[in-house]
C-alpha atoms as a PDB file:
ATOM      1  CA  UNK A   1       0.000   0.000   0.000  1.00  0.00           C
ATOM      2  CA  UNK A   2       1.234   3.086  -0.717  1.00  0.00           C
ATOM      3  CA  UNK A   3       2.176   5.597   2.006  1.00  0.00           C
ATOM      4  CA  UNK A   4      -0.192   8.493   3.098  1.00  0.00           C
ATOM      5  CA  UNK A   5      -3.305   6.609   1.913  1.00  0.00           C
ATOM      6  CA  UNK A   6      -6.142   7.086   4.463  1.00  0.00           C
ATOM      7  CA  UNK A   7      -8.657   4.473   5.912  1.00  0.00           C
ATOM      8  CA  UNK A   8     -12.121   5.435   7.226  1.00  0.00           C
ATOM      9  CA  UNK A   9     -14.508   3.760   8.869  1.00  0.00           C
ATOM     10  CA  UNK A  10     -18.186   4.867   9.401  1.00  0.00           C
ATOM     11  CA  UNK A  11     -20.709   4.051  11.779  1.00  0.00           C
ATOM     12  CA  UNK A  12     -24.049   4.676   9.898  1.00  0.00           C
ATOM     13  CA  UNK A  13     -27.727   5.645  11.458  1.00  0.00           C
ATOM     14  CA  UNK A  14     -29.883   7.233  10.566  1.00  0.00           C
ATOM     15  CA  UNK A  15     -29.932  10.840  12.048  1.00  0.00           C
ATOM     16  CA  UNK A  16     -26.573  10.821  12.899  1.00  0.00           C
ATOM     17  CA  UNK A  17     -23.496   9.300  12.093  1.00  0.00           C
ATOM     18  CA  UNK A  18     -19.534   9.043  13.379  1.00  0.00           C
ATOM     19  CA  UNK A  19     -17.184   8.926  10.957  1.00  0.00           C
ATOM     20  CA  UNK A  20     -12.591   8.060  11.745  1.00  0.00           C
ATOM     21  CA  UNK A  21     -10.403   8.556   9.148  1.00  0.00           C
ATOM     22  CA  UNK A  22      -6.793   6.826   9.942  1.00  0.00           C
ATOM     23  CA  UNK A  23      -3.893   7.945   8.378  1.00  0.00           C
ATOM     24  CA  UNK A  24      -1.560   5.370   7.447  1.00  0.00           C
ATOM     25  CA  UNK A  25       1.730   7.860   7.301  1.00  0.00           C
ATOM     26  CA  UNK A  26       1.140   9.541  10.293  1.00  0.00           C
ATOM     27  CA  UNK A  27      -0.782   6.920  11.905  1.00  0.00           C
ATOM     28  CA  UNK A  28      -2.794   9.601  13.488  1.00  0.00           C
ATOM     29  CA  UNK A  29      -6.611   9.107  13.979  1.00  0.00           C
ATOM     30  CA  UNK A  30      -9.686  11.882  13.927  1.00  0.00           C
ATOM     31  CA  UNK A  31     -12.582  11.287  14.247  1.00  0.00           C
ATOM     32  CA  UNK A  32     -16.044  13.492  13.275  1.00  0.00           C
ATOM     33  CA  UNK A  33     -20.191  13.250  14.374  1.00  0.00           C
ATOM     34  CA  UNK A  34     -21.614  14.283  11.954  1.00  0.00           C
ATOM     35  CA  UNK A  35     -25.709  15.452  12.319  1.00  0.00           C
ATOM     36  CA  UNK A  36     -28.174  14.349   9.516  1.00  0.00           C
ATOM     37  CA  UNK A  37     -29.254  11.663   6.854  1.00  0.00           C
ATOM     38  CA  UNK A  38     -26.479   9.040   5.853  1.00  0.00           C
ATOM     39  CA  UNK A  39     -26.486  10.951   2.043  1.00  0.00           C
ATOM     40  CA  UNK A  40     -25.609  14.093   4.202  1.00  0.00           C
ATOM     41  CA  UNK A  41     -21.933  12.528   4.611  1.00  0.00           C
ATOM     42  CA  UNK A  42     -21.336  12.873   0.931  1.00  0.00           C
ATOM     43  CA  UNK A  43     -20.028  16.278   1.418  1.00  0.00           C
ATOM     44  CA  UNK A  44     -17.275  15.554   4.676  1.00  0.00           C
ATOM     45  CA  UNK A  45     -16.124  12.126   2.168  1.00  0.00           C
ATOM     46  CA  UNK A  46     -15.619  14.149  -0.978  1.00  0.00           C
ATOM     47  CA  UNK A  47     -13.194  16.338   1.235  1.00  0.00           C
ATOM     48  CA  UNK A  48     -10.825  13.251   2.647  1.00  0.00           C
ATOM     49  CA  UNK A  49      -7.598  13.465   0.769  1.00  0.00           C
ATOM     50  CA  UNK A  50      -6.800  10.623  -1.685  1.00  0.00           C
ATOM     51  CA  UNK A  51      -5.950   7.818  -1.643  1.00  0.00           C
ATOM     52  CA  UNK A  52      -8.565   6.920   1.143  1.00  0.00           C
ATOM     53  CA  UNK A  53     -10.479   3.735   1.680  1.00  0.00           C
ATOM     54  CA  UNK A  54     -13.961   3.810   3.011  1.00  0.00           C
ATOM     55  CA  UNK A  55     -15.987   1.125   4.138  1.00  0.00           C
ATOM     56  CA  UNK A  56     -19.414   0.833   7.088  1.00  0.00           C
ATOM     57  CA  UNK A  57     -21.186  -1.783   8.495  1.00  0.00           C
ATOM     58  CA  UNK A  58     -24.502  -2.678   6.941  1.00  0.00           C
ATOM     59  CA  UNK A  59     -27.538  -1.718   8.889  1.00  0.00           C
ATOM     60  CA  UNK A  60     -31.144  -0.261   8.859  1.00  0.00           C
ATOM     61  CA  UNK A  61     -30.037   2.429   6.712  1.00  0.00           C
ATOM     62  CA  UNK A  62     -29.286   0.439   3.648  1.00  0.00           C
ATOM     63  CA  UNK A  63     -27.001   0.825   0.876  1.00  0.00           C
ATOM     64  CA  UNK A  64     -28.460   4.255  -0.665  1.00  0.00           C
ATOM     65  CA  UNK A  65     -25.161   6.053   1.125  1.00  0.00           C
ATOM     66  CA  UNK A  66     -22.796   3.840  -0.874  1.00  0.00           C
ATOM     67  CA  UNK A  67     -24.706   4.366  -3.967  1.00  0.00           C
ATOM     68  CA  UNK A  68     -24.718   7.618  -3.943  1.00  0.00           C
ATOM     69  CA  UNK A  69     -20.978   7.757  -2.790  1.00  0.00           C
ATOM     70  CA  UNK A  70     -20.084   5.279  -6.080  1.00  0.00           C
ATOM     71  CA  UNK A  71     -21.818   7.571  -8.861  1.00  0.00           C
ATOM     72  CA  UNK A  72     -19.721  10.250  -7.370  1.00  0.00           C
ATOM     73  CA  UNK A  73     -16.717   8.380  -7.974  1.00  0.00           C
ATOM     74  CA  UNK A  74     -15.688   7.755  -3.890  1.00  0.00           C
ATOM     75  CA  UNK A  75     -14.607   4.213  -3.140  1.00  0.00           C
ATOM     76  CA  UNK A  76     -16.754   2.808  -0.419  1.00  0.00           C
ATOM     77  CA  UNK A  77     -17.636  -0.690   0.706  1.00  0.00           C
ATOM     78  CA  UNK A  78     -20.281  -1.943   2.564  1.00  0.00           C
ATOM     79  CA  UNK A  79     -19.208  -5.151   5.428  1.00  0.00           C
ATOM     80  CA  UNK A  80     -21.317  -7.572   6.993  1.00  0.00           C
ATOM     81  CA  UNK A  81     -21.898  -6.711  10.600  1.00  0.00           C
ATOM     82  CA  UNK A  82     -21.107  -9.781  11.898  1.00  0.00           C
ATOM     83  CA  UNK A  83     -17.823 -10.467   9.676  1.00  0.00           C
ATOM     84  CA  UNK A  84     -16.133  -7.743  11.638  1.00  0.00           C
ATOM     85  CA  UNK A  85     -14.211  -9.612  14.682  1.00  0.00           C
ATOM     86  CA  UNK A  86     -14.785  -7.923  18.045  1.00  0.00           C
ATOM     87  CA  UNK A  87     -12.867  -9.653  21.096  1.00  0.00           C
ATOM     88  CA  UNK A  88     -15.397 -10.884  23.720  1.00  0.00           C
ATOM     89  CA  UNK A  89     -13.641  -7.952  26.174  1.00  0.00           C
ATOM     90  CA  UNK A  90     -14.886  -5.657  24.503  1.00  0.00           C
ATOM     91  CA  UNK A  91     -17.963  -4.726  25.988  1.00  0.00           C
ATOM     92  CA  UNK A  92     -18.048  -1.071  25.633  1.00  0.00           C
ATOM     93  CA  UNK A  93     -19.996  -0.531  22.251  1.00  0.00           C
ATOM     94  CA  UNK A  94     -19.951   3.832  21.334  1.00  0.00           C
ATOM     95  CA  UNK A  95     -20.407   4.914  17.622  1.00  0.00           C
ATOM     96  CA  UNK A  96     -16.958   6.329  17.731  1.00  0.00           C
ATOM     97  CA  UNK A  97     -15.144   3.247  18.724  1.00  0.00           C
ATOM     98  CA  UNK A  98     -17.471   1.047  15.463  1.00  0.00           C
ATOM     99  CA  UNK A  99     -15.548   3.929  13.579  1.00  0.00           C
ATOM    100  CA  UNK A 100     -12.707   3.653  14.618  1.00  0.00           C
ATOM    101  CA  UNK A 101     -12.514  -0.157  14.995  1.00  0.00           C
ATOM    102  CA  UNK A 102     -13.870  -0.133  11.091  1.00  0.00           C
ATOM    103  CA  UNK A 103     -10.831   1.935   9.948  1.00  0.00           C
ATOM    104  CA  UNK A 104      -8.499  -0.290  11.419  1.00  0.00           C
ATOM    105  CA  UNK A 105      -9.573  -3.132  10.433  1.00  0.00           C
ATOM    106  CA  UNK A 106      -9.501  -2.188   7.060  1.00  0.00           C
ATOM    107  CA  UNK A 107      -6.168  -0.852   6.821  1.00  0.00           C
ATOM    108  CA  UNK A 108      -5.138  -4.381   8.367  1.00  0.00           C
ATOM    109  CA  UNK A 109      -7.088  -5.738   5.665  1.00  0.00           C
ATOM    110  CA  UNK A 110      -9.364  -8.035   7.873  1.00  0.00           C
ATOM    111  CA  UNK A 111     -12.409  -6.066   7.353  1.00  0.00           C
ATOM    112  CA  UNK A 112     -14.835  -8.053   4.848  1.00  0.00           C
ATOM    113  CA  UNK A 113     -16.353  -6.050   2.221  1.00  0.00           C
ATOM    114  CA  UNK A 114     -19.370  -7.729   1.105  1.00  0.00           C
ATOM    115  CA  UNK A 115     -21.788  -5.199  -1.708  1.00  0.00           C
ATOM    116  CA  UNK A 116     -19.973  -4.075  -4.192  1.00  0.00           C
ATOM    117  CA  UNK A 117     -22.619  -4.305  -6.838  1.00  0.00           C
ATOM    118  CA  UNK A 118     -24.946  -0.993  -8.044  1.00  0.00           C
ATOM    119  CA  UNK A 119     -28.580  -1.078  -8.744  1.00  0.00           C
ATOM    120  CA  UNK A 120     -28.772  -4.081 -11.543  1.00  0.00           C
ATOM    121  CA  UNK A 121     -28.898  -6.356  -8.520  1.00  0.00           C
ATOM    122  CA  UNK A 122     -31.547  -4.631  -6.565  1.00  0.00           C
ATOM    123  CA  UNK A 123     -34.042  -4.752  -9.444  1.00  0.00           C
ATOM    124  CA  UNK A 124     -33.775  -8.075 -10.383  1.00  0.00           C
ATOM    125  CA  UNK A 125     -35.263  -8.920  -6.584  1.00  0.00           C
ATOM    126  CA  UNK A 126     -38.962  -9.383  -5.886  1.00  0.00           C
ATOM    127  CA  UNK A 127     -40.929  -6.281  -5.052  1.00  0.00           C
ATOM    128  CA  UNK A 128     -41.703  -6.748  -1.977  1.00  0.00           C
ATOM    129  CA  UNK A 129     -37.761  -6.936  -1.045  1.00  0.00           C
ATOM    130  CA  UNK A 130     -36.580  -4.077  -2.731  1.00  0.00           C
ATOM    131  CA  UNK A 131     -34.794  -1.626  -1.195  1.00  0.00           C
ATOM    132  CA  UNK A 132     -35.414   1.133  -2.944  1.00  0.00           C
ATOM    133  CA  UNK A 133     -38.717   2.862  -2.951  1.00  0.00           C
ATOM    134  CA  UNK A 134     -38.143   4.097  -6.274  1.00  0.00           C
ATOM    135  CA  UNK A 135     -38.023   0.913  -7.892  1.00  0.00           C
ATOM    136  CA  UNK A 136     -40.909  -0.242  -9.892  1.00  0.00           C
ATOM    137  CA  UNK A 137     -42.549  -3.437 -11.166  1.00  0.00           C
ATOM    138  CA  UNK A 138     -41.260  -1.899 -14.872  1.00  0.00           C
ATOM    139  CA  UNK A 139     -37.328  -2.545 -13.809  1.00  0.00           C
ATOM    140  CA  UNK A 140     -37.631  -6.658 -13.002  1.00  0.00           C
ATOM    141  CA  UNK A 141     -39.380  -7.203 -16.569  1.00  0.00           C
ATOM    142  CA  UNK A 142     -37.035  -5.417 -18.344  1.00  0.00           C
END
């Protein structure tokens, strides 16, 4: 990997989410609430410096946040909540510390990535387990 590149984890919800960006040169770690809707982060991730990779844990809030991030052209992955390792002593769950714990595990390369896809797979599902309430009956028979 080359040096400088930046690894952030987010820990999504939906009014409010934490967000660590760790910096593999400096190996220095901040870490930012941020207030609003998961597309609201689109602004703060178009600001990291590049290289950065970006990955949070799927959840209630779907997969509209990595979406949107993709047809802007930012790299983020979506992980399996329960592919991320936790020790059993850690008992202490905080948003910040799913953020953090999310960047580092990526830049050890143990975090799991698991949708990397874009809409085509979402339409091809049956209605009634779409995520998307946008898409219509029209998209699976075409």
């Amino acid at each position: 990997m080359p040096d400088g590149i930046r690894w952030v984890g987010l820990d999504v919800h939906a009014r409010a989410s934490m967000v660590a960006v760790f910096d593999q040169a400096t190996g220095e770690v901040l870490t930012r609430r941020v207030i609003g809707r998961p597309h609201e982060l689109l602004p703060l991730l178009r600001e990291i410096s590049r290289p950065a990779r970006m990955v949070y844990e799927a959840g209630p809030t779907g997969y509209g946040l990595a979406r949107r991030a993709r047809a802007e052209g930012i790299e983020l992955e979506v992980c399996a909540p329960g592919r991320t390792e936790r020790p059993p002593s850690d008992r202490v769950k905080t948003d910040k510390r799913d953020a953090i714990r999310l960047a580092r595990l990526s830049a050890a390369g143990v975090s799991q990535a698991g949708f990397r896809g874009g809409s085509e797979r979402r339409t091809i599902r049956p209605p009634e387990r779409r995520t998307s309430p946008d898409a219509t009956t029209e998209e699976v028979s075409e």
